[in-house]
N, C-alpha and C. Protein backbone atom coordinates (compact mmCIF):
# COMPACT_ATOMS: atom_id res chain seq x y z
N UNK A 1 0.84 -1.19 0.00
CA UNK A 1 0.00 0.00 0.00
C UNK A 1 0.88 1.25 0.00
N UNK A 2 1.66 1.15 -1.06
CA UNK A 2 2.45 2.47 -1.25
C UNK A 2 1.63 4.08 -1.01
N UNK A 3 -0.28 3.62 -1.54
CA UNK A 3 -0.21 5.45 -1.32
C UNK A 3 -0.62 5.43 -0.14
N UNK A 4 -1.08 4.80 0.77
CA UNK A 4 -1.30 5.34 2.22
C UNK A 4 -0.21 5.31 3.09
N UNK A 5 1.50 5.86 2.45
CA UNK A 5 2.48 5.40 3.56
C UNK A 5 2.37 7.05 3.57
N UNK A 6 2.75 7.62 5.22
CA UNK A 6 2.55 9.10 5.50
C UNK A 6 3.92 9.88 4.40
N UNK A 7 3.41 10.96 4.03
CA UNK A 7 4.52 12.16 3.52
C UNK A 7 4.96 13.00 4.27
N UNK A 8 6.04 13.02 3.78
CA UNK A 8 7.24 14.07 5.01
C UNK A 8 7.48 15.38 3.94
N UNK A 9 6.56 16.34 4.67
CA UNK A 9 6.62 17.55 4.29
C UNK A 9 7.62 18.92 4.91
N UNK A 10 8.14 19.87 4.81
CA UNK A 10 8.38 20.99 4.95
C UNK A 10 8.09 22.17 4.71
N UNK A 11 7.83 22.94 5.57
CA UNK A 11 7.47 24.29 4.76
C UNK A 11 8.07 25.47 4.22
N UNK A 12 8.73 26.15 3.71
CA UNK A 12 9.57 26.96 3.17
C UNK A 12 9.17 28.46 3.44
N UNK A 13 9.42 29.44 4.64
CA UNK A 13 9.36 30.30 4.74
C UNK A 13 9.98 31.54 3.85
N UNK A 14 9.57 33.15 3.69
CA UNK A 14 9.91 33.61 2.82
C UNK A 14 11.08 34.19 3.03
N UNK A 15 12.23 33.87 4.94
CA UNK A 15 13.03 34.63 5.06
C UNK A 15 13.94 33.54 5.01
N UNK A 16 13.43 32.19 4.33
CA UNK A 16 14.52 31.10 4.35
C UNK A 16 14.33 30.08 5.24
N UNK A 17 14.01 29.92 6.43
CA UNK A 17 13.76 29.22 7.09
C UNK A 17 12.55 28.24 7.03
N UNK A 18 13.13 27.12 7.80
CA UNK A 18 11.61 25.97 7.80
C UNK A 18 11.00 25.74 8.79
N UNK A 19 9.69 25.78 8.46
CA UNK A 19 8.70 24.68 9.67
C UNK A 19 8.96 23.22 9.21
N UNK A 20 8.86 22.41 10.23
CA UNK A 20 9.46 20.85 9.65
C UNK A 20 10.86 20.34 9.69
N UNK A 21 10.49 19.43 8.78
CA UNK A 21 9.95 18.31 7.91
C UNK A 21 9.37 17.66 9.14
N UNK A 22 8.22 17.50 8.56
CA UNK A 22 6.89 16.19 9.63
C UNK A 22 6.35 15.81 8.73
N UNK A 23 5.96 14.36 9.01
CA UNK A 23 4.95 13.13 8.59
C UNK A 23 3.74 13.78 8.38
N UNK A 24 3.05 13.65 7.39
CA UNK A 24 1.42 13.92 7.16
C UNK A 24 0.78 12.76 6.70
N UNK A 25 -0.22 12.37 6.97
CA UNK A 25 -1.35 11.23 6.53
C UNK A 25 -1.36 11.75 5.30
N UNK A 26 -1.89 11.15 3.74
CA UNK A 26 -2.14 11.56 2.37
C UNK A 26 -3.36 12.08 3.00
N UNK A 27 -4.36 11.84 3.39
CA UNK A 27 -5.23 12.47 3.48
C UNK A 27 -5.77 13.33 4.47
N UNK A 28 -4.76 14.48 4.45
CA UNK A 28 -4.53 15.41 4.87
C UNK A 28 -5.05 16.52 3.90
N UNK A 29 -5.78 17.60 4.76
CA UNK A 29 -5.94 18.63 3.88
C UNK A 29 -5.60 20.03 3.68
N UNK A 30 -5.27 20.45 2.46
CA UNK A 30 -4.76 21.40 2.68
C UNK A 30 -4.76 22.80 3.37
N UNK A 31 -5.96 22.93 4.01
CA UNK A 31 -6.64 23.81 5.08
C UNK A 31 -5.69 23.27 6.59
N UNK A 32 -5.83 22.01 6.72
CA UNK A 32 -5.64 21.20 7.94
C UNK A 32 -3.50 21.79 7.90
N UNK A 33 -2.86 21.49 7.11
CA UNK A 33 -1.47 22.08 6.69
C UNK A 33 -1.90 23.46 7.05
N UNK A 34 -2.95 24.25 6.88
CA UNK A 34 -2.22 25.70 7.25
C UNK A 34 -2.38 25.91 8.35
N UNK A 35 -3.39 25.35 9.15
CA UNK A 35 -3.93 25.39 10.50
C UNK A 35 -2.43 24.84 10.92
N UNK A 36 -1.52 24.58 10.73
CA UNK A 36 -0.33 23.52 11.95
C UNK A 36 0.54 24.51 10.97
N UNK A 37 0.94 25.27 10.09
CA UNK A 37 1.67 26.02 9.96
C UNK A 37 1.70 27.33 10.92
N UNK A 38 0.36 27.88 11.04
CA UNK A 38 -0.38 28.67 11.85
C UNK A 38 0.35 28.44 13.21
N UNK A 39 0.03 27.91 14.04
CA UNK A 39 0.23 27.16 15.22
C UNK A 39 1.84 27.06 15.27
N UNK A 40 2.67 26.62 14.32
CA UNK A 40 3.81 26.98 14.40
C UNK A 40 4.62 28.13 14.11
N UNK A 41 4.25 28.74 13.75
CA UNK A 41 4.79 30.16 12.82
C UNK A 41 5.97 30.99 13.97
N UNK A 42 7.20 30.79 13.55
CA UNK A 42 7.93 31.49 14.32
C UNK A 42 7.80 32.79 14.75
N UNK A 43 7.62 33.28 16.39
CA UNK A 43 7.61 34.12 16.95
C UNK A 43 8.72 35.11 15.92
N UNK A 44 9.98 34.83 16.08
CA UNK A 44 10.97 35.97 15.82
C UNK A 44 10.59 36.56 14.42
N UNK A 45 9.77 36.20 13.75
CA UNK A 45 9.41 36.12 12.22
C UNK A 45 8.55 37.40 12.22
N UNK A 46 8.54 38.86 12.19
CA UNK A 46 7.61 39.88 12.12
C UNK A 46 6.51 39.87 12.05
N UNK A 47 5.81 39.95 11.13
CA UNK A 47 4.73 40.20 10.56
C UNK A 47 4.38 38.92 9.76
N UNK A 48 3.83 38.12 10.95
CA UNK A 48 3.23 36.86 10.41
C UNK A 48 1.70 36.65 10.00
N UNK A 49 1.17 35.39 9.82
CA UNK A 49 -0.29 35.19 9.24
C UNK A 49 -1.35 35.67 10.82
N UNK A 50 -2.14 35.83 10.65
CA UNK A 50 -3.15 36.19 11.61
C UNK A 50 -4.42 34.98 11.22
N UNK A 51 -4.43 34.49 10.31
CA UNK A 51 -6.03 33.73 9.92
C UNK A 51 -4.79 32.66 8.82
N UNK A 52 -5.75 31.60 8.68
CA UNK A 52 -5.09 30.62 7.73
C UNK A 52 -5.69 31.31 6.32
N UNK A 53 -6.45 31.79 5.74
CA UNK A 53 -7.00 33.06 4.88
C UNK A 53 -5.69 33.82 4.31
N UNK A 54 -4.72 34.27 5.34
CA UNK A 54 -3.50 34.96 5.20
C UNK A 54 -2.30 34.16 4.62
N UNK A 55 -2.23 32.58 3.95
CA UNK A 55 -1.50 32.15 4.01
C UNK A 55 -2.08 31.26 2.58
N UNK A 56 -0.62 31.35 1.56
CA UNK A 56 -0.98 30.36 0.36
C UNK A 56 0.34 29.33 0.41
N UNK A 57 -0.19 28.37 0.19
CA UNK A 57 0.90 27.06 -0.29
C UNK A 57 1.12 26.94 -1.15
N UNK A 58 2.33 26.57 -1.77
CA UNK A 58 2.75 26.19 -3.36
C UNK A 58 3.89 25.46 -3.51
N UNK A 59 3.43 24.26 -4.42
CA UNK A 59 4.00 23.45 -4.26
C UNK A 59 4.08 22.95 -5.83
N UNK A 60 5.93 22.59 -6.14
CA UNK A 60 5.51 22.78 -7.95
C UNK A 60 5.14 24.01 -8.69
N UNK A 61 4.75 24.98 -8.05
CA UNK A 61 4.77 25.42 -8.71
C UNK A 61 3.16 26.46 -8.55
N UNK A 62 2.15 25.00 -7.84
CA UNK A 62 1.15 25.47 -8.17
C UNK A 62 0.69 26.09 -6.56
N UNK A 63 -0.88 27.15 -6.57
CA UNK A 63 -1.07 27.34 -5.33
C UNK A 63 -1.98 26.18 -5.12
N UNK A 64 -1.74 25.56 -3.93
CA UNK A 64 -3.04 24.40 -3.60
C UNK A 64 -3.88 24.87 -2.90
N UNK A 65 -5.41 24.53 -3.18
CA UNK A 65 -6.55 24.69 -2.64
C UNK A 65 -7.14 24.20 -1.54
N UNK A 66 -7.44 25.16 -0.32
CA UNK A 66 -7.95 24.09 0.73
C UNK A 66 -8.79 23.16 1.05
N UNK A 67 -9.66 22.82 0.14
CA UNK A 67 -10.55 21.55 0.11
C UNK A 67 -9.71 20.54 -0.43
N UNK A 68 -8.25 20.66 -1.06
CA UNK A 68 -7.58 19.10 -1.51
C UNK A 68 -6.71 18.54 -0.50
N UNK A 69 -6.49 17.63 -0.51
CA UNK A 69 -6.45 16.83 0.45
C UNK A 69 -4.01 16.87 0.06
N UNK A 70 -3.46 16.68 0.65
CA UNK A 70 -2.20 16.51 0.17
C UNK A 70 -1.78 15.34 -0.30
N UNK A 71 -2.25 14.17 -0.97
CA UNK A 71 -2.24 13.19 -1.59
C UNK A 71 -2.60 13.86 -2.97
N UNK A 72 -3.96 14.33 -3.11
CA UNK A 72 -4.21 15.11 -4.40
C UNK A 72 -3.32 16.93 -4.84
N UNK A 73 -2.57 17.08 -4.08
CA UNK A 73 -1.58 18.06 -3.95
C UNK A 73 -0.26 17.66 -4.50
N UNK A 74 0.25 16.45 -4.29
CA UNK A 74 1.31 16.13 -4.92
C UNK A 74 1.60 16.07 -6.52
N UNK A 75 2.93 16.60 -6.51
CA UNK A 75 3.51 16.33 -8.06
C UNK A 75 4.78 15.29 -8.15
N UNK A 76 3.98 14.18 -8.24
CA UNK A 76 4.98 13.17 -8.37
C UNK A 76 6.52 13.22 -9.11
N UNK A 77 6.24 13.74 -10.14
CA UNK A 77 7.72 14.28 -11.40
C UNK A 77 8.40 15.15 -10.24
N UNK A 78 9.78 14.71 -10.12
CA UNK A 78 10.67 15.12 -9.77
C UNK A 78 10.94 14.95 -8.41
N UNK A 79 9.62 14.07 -7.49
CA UNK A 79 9.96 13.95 -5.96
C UNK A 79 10.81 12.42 -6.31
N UNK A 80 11.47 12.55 -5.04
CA UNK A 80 12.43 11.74 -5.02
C UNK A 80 11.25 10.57 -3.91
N UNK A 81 12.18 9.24 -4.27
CA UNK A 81 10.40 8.35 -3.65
C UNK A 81 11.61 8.02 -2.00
N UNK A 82 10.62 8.85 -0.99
CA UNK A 82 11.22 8.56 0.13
C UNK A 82 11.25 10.00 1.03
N UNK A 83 11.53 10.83 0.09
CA UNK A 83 12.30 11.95 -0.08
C UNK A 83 11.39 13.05 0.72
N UNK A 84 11.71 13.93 1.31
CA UNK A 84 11.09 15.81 1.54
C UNK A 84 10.49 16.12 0.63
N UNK A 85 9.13 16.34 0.80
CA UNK A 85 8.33 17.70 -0.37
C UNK A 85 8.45 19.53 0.03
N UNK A 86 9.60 19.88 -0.32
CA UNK A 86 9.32 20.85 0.73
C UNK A 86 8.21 21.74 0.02
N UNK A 87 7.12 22.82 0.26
CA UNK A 87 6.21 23.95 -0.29
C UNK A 87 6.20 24.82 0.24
N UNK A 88 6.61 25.83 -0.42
CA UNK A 88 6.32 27.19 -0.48
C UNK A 88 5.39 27.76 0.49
N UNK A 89 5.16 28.61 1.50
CA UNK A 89 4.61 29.85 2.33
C UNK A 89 4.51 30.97 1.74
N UNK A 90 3.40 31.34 0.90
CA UNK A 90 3.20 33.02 1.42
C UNK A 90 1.94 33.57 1.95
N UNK A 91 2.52 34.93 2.63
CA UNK A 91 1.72 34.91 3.41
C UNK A 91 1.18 36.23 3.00
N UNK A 92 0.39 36.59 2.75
CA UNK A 92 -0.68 37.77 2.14
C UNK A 92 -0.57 38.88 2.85
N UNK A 93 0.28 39.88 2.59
CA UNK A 93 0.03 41.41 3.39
C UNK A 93 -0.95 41.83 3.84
N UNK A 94 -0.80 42.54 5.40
CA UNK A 94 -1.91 43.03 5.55
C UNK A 94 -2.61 44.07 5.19
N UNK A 95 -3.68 44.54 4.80
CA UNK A 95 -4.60 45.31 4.21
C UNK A 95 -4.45 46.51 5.60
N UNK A 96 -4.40 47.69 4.76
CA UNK A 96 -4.60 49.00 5.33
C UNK A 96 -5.59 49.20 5.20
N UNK A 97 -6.08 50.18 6.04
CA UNK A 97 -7.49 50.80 6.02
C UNK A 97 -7.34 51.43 5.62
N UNK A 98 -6.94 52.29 4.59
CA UNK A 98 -7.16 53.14 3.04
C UNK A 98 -6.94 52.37 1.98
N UNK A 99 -6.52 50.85 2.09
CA UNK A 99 -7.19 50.11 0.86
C UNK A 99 -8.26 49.90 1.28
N UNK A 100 -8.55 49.49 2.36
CA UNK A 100 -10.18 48.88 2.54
C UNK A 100 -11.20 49.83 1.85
N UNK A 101 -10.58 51.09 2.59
CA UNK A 101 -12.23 51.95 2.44
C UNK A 101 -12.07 52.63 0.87
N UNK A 102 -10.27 52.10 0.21
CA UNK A 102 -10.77 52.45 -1.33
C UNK A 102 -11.72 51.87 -1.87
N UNK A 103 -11.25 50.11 -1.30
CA UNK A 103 -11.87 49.21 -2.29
C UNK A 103 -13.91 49.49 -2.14
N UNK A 104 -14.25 49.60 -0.97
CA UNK A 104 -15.63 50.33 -0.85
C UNK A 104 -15.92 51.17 -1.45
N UNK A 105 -15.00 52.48 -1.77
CA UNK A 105 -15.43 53.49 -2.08
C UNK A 105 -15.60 53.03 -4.13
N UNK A 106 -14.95 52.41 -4.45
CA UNK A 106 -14.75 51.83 -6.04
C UNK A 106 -15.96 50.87 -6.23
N UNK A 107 -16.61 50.54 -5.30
CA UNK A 107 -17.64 49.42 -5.25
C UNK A 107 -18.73 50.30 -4.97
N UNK A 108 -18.43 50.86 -4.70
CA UNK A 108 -19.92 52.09 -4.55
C UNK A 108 -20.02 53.31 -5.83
N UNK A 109 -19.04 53.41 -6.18
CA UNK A 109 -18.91 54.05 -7.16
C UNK A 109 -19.13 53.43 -8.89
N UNK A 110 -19.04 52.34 -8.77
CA UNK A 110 -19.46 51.54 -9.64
C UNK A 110 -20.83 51.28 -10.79
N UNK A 111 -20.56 51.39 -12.09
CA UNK A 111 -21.12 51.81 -12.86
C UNK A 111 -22.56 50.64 -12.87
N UNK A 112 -23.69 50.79 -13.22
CA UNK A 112 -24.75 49.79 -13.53
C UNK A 112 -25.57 50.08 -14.60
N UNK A 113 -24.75 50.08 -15.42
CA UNK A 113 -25.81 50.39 -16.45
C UNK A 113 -26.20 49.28 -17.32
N UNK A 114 -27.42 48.85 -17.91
CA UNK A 114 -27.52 47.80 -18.53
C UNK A 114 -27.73 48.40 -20.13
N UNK A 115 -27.16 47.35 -21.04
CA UNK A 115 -27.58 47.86 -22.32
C UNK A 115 -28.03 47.31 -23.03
N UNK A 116 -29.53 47.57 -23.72
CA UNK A 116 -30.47 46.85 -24.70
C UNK A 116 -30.20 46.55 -25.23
């Protein structure tokens, strides 16, 4: 039963550093990975995630979605069989409140016109 043996993941922070490498069940999801990235997120690290919302994974290349599970996350081409997956962290700037109340003010301002 090669696909239910656990994956040893890492996470790749953006100042270089890792959370990890730990064992994950394949069916693990990718929500469930940010929640334990969350939970770990180095103190000394500034301006970290506040919500798992604040945080994208990528792995290969691609961003993974939190309803897939990390079995359906994997890109087999090029992992080594045994081997570290490490993926990508970023973590989404936080929003100022003069973007916020732009983005309102552009949404209110917003055209409706329909045309026959």
């Amino acid at each position: 039963m090669a696909g239910k043996e656990p994956i040893e993941v890492k996470f790749r922070l953006s100042d270089g550093s890792d959370i990890g490498p730990n064992k994950y069940d394949p069916s693990t999801s990718v929500f469930s990975l940010k929640e334990t990235i969350l939970s770990r997120w180095p103190q000394e690290i500034g301006t970290g995630p506040r919500t798992v919302s604040d945080l994208k994974l990528i792995n290969a290349g691609k961003i993974l979605e939190n309803n897939r599970t990390l079995a359906e996350s994997r890109v087999p081409i090029g992992e080594v069989p045994g081997g570290v997956i490490t993926m990508h962290v970023v973590v989404r700037p936080p929003q100022s409140d003069n973007e916020k109340t732009g983005k309102a003010a552009r949404e209110k301002n917003r055209c409706t016109c329909t045309i026959l």
